[in-house]
Protein backbone atom coordinates (compact mmCIF):
# COMPACT_ATOMS: atom_id res chain seq x y z
CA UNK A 1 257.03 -194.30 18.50
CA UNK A 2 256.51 -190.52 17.96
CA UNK A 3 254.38 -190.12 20.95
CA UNK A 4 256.90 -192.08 22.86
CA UNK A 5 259.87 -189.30 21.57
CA UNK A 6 257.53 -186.61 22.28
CA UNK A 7 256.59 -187.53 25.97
CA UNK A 8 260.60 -187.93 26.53
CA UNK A 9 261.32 -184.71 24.89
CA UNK A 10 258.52 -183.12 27.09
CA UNK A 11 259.99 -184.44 29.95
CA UNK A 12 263.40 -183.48 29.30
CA UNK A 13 262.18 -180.04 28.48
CA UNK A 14 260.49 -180.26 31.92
CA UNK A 15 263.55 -181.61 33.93
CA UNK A 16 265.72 -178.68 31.97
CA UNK A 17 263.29 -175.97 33.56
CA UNK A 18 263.50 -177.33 37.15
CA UNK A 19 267.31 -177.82 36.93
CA UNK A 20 267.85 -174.14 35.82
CA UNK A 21 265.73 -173.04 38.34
CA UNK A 22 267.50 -174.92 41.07
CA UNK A 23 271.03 -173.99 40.42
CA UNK A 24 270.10 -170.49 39.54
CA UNK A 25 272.37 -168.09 40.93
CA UNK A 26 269.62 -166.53 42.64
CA UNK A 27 271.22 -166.88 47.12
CA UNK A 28 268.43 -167.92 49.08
CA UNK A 29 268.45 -165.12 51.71
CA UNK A 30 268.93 -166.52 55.81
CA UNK A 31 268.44 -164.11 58.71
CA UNK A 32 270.94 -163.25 60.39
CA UNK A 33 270.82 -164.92 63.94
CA UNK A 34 270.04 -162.51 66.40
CA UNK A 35 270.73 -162.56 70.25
CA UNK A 36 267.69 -163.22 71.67
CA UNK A 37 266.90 -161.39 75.02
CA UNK A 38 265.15 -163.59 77.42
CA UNK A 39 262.05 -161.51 79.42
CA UNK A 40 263.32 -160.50 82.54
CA UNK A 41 260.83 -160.53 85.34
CA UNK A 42 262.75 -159.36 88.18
CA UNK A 43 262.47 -162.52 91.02
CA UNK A 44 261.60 -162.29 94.55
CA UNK A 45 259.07 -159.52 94.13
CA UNK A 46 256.81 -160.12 97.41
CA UNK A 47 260.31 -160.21 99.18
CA UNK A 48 261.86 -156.80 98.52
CA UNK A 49 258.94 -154.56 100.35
CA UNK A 50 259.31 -153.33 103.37
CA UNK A 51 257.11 -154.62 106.28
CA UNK A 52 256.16 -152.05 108.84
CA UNK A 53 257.30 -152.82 112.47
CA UNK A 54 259.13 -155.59 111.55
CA UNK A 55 261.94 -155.69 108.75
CA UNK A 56 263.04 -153.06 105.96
CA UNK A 57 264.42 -154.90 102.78
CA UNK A 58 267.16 -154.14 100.26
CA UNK A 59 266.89 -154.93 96.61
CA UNK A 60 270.02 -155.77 94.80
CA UNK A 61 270.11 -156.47 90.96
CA UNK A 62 273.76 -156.49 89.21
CA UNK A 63 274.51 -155.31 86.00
CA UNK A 64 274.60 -158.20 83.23
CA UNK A 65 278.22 -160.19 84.14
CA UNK A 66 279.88 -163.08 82.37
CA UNK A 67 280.41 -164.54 85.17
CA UNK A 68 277.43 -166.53 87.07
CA UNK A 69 279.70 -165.66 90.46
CA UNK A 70 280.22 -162.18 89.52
CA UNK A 71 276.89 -161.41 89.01
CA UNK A 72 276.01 -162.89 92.84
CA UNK A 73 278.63 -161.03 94.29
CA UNK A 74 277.30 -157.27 92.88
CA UNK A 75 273.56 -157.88 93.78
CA UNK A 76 274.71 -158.65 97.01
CA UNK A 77 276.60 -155.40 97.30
CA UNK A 78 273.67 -153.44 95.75
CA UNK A 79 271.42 -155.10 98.30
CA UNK A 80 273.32 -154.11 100.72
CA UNK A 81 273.63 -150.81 99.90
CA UNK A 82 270.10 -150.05 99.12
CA UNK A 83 269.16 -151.02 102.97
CA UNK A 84 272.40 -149.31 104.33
CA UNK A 85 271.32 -146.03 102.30
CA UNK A 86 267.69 -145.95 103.15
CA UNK A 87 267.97 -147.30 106.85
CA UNK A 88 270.50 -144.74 107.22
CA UNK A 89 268.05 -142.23 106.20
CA UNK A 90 265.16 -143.19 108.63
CA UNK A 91 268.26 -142.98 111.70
CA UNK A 92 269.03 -139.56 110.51
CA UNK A 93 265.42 -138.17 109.70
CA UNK A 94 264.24 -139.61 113.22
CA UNK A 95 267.15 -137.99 114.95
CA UNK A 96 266.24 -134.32 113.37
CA UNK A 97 262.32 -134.90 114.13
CA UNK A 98 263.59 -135.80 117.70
CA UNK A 99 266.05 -133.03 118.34
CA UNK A 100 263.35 -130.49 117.28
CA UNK A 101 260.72 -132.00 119.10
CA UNK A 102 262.53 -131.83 122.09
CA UNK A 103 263.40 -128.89 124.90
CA UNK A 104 267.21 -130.15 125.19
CA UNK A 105 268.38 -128.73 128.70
CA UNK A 106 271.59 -126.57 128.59
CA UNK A 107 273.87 -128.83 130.36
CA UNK A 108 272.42 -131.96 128.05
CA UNK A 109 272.62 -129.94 124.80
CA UNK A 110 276.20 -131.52 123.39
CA UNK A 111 275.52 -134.91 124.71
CA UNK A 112 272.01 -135.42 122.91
CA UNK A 113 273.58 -134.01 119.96
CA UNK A 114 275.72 -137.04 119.60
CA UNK A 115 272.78 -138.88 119.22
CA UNK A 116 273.02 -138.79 114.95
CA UNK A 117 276.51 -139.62 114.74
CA UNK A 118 276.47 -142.92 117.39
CA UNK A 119 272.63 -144.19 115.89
CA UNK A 120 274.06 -143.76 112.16
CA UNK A 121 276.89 -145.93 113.65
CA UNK A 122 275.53 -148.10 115.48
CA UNK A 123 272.87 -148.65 112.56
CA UNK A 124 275.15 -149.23 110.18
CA UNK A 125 276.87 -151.94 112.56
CA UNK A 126 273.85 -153.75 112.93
CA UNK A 127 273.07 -153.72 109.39
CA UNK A 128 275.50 -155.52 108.27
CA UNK A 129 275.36 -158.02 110.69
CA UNK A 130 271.80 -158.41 110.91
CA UNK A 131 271.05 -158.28 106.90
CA UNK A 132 269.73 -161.78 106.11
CA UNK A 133 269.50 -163.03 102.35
CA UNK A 134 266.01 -164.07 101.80
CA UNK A 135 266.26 -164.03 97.76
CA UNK A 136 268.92 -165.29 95.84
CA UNK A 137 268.62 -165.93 92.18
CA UNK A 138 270.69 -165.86 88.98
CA UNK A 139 268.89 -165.51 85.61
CA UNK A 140 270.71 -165.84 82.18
CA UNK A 141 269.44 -162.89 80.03
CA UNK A 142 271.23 -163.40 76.78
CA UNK A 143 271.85 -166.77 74.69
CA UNK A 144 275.81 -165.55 74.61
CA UNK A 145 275.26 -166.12 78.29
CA UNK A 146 275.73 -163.30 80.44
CA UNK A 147 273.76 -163.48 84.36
CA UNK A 148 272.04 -161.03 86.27
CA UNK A 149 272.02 -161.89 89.63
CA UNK A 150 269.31 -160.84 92.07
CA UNK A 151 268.97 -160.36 95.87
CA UNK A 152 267.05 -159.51 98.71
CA UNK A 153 268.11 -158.84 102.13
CA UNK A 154 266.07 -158.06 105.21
CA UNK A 155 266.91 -156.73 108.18
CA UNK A 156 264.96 -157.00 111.38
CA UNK A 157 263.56 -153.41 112.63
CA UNK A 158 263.97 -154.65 116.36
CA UNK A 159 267.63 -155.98 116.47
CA UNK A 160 268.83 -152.40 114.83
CA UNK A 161 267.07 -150.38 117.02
CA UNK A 162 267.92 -152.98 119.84
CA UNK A 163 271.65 -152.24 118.89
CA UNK A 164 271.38 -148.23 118.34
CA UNK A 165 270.31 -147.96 121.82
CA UNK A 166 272.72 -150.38 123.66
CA UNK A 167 275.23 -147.89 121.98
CA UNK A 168 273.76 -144.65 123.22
CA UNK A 169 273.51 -146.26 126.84
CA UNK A 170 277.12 -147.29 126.12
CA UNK A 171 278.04 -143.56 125.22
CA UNK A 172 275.99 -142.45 128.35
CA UNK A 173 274.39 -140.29 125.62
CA UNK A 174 271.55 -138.03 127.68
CA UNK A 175 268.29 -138.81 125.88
CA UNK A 176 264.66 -139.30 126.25
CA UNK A 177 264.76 -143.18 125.26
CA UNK A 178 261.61 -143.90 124.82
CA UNK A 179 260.68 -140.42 122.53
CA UNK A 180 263.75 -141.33 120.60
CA UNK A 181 262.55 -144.72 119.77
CA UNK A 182 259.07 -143.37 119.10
CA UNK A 183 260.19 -140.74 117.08
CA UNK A 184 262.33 -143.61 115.16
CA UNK A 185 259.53 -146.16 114.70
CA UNK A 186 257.51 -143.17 112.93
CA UNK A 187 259.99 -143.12 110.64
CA UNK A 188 260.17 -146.38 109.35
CA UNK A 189 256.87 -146.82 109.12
CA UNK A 190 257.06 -143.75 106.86
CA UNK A 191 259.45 -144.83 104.52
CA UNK A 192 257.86 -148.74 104.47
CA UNK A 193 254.68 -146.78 103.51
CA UNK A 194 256.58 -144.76 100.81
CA UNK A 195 258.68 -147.60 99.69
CA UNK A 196 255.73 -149.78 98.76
CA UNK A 197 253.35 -147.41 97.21
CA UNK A 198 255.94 -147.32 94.83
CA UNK A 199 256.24 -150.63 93.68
């Protein structure tokens, strides 16, 4: 009988312990939940180089939007106005390395100098009709869900240059055509080498 009392009293010294230890006052500690960022590997990465003689490419990538739609809309912008910017550039640059390159007559001096102002024109008229989206993506970057939106245009070498000229001829613009367009080509080669050592 006394070993009987003895193994309760053990055990209800036992249960006592465990039952002071669970409702202690002691707060079990959770983390906080954090918002998790998701790796962002940017998409479309073979399509956003440049290839020589045949296309220059834009890269757009929008600023982290709410909105799924939003985020589209500005990476297509940005995309848009990386080419614009950079094509641009080559039109200009291959104007200046024609213009010194050449021995302009005196009575053809004004009209070849038009030659920057209708190519940047031109250029950035068949830009914008000729970009072509090859790279449209939207990633969500944030568990609260916000999108980044990603895109890649291209725009074919040919049809701008096609368009430049048809607008000098147009303008009866008094030009060596073909050291123009060599002059040109040089140039985008040079920036589609530039542009993709960097990457």
């Amino acid at each position: 009988m006394k070993k009987s009392f003895l193994k309760i009293a053990v055990m209800a010294m036992v249960a006592g312990i465990v039952a002071t230890g669970c409702g202690s006052s002691k707060k079990v500690e959770v983390a906080p939940s954090m918002t998790r960022r998701v790796a962002v590997q940017t998409p479309c990465y073979d399509f956003f180089m440049d290839k020589p003689g045949e296309y220059m490419a834009g890269l757009g990538i929008s600023s982290p939007k709410a909105d799924e739609r939003d985020a589209l809309l500005e990476a297509n912008r940005v995309a848009l106005a990386d080419i614009s910017t950079r094509y641009l550039g080559v039109i200009k640059n291959g104007t200046q390395s024609y213009l010194k390159d050449t021995t302009v007559p005196s009575g053809k001096k004004s009209s070849e100098n038009k030659l920057e102002g209708i190519a940047t024109t031109a250029g950035s008229k068949a830009i914008n009709e000729y970009a072509n989206r090859v790279c449209f993506q939207t990633m969500e970057v944030i568990d609260a869900g916000t999108f980044i939106g990603y895109t890649v245009v291209h725009v074919p070498v040919a049809k701008v240059n096609k368009e430049i000229a048809s607008a000098l001829e147009v303008a009866k613009v008094d030009y060596d055509a073909e050291k123009f367009q060599k002059w040109l080509q040089q140039e985008l080669d040079a920036q589609a080498a530039s542009q993709n050592a960097n990457q």
